[in-house]
C-alpha atoms as a PDB file:
ATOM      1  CA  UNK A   1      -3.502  16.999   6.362  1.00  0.00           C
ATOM      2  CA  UNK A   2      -6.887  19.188   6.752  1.00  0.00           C
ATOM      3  CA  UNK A   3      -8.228  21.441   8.652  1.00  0.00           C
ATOM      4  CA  UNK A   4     -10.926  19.162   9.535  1.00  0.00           C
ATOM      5  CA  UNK A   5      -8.332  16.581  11.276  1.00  0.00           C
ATOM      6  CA  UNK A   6      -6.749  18.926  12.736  1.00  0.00           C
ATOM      7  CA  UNK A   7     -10.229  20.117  14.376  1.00  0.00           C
ATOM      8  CA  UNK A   8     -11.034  17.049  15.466  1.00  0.00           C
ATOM      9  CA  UNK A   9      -7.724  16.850  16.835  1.00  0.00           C
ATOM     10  CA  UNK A  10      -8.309  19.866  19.127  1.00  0.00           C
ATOM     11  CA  UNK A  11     -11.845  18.194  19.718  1.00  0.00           C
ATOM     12  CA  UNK A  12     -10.556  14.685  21.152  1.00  0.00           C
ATOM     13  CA  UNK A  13      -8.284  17.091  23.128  1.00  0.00           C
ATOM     14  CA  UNK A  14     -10.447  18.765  24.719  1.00  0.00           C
ATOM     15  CA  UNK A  15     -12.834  15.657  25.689  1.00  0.00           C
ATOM     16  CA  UNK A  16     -10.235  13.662  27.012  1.00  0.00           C
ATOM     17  CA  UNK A  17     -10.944  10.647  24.882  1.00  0.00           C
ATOM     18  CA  UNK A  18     -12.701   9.852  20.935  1.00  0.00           C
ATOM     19  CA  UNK A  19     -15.455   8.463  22.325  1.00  0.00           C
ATOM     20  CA  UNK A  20     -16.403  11.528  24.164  1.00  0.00           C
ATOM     21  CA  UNK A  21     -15.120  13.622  21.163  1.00  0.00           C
ATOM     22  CA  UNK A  22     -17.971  11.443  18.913  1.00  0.00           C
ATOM     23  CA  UNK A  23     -20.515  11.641  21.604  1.00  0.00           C
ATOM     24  CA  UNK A  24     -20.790   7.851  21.356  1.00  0.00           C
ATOM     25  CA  UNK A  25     -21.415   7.708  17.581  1.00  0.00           C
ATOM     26  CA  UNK A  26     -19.453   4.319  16.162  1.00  0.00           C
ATOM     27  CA  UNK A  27     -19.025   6.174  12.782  1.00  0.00           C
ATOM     28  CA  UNK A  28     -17.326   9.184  14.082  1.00  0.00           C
ATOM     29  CA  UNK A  29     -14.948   7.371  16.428  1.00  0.00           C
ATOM     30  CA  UNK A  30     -13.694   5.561  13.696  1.00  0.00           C
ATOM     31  CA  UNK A  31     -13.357   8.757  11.777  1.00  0.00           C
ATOM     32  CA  UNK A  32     -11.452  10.155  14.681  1.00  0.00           C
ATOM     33  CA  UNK A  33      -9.367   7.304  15.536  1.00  0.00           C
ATOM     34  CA  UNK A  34      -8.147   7.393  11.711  1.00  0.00           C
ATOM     35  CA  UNK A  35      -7.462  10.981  12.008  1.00  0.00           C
ATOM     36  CA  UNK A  36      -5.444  10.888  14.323  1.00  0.00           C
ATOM     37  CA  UNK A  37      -3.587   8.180  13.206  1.00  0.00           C
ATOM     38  CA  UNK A  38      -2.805  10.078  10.253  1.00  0.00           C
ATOM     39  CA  UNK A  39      -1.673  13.235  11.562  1.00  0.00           C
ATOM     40  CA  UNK A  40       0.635  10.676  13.829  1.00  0.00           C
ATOM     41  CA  UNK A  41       1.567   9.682  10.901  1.00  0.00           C
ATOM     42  CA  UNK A  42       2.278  12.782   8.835  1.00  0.00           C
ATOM     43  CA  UNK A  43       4.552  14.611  11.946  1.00  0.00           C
ATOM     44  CA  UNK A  44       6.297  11.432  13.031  1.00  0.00           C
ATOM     45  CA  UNK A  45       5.302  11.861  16.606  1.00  0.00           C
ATOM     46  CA  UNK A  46       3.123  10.076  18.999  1.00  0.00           C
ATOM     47  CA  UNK A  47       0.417  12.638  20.040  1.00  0.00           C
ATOM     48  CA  UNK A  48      -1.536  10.544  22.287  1.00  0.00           C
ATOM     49  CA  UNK A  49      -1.292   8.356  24.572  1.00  0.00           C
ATOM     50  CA  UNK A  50      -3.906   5.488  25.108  1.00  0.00           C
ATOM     51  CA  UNK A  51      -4.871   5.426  28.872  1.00  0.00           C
ATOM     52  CA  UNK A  52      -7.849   3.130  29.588  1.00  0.00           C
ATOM     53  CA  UNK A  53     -10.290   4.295  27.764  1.00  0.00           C
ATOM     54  CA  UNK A  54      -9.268   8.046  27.310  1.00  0.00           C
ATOM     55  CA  UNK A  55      -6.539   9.627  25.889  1.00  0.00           C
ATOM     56  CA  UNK A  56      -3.777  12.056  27.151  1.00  0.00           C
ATOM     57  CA  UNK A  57      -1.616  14.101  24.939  1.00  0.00           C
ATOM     58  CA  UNK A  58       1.662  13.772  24.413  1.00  0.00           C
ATOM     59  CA  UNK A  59       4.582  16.681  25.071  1.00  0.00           C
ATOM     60  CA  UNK A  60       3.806  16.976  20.860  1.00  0.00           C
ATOM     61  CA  UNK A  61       0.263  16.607  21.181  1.00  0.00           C
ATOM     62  CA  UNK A  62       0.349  19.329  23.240  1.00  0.00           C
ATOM     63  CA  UNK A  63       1.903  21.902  20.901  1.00  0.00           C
ATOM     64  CA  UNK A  64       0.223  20.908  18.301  1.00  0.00           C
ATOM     65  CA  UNK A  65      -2.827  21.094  19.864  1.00  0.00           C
ATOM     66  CA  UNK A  66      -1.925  24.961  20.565  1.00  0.00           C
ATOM     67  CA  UNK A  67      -0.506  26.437  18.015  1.00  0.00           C
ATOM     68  CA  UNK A  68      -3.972  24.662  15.953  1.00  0.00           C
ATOM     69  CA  UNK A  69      -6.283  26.632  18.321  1.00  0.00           C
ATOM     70  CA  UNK A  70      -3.510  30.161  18.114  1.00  0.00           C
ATOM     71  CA  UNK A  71      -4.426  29.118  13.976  1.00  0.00           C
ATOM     72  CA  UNK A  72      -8.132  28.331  14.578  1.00  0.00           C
ATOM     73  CA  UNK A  73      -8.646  31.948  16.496  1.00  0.00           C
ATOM     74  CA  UNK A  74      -6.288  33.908  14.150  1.00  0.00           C
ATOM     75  CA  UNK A  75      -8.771  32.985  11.041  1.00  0.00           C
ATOM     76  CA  UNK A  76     -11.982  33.438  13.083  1.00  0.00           C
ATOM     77  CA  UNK A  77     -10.552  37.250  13.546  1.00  0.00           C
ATOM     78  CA  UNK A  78      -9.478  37.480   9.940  1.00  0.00           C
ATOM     79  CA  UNK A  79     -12.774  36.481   9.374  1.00  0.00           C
ATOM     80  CA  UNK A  80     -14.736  38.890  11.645  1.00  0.00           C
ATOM     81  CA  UNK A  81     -12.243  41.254  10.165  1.00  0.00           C
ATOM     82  CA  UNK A  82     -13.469  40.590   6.400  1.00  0.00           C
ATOM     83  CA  UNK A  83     -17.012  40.941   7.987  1.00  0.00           C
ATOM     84  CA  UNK A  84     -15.927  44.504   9.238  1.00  0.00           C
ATOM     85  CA  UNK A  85     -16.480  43.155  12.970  1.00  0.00           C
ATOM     86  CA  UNK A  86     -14.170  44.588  15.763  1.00  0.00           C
ATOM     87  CA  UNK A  87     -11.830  42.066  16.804  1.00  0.00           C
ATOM     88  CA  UNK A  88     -11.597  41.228  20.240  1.00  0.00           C
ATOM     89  CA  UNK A  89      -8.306  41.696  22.086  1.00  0.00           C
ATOM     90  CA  UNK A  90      -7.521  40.053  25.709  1.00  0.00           C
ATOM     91  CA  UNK A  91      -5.269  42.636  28.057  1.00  0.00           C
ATOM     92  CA  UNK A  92      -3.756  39.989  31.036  1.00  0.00           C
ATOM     93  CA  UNK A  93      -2.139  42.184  33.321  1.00  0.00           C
ATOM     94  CA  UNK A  94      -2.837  43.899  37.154  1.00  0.00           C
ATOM     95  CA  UNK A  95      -5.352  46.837  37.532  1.00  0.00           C
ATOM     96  CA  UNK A  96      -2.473  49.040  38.161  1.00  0.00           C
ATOM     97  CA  UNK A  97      -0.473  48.645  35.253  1.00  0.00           C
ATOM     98  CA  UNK A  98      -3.462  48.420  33.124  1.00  0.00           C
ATOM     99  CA  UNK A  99      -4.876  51.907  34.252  1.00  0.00           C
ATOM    100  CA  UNK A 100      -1.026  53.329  33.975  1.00  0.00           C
ATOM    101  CA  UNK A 101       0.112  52.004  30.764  1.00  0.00           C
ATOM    102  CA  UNK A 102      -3.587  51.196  28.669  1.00  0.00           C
ATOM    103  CA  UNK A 103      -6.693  53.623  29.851  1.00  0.00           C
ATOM    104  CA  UNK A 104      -3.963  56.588  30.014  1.00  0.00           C
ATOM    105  CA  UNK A 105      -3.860  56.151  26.288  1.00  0.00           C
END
């Protein structure tokens, strides 16, 4: 396993299919197809299912697919962090709360 395949894991994903993922290069649908094959391989799970010509994930697909990206951001921060960059930090919650609990502080 690699962090590459795992990338292209989240990339196929996110296009719906490896042909999108590869942008119609031959070479790097092959590459893809194989890659995911293996990580299939390596969890034991299905992660995708063939429809047509894309691809939906599967109920493991789909957590993999999110705890890689949670993984993915966490090093870009370390790395900012390294870089002494600020770190960005999402607040989800409503104005009011926000202004009582986060800008009173």
């Amino acid at each position: 396993m690699s962090l590459d395949r795992l990338q292209n894991l989240c990339r196929v994903a996110e296009s719906g299919g490896v042909t999108e993922a590869a942008g119609g290069d031959s070479t790097w649908q092959s590459l893809f197809s194989r890659q995911i094959k293996e990580l299939e391989e390596f969890f034991g799970v299905e992660l995708f299912r063939r429809s047509g010509r894309g691809v939906t994930l599967t109920s493991a697909g789909q957590t993999l697919d999110r705890i890689v990206r949670e993984c993915f951001a966490a090093l870009a921060d370390f790395k900012m962090e390294c870089q002494g960059q600020p770190v960005g930090l999402s607040v989800g919650a409503g104005e009011t709360l926000i202004q009582w609990l986060i800008l009173a502080r």
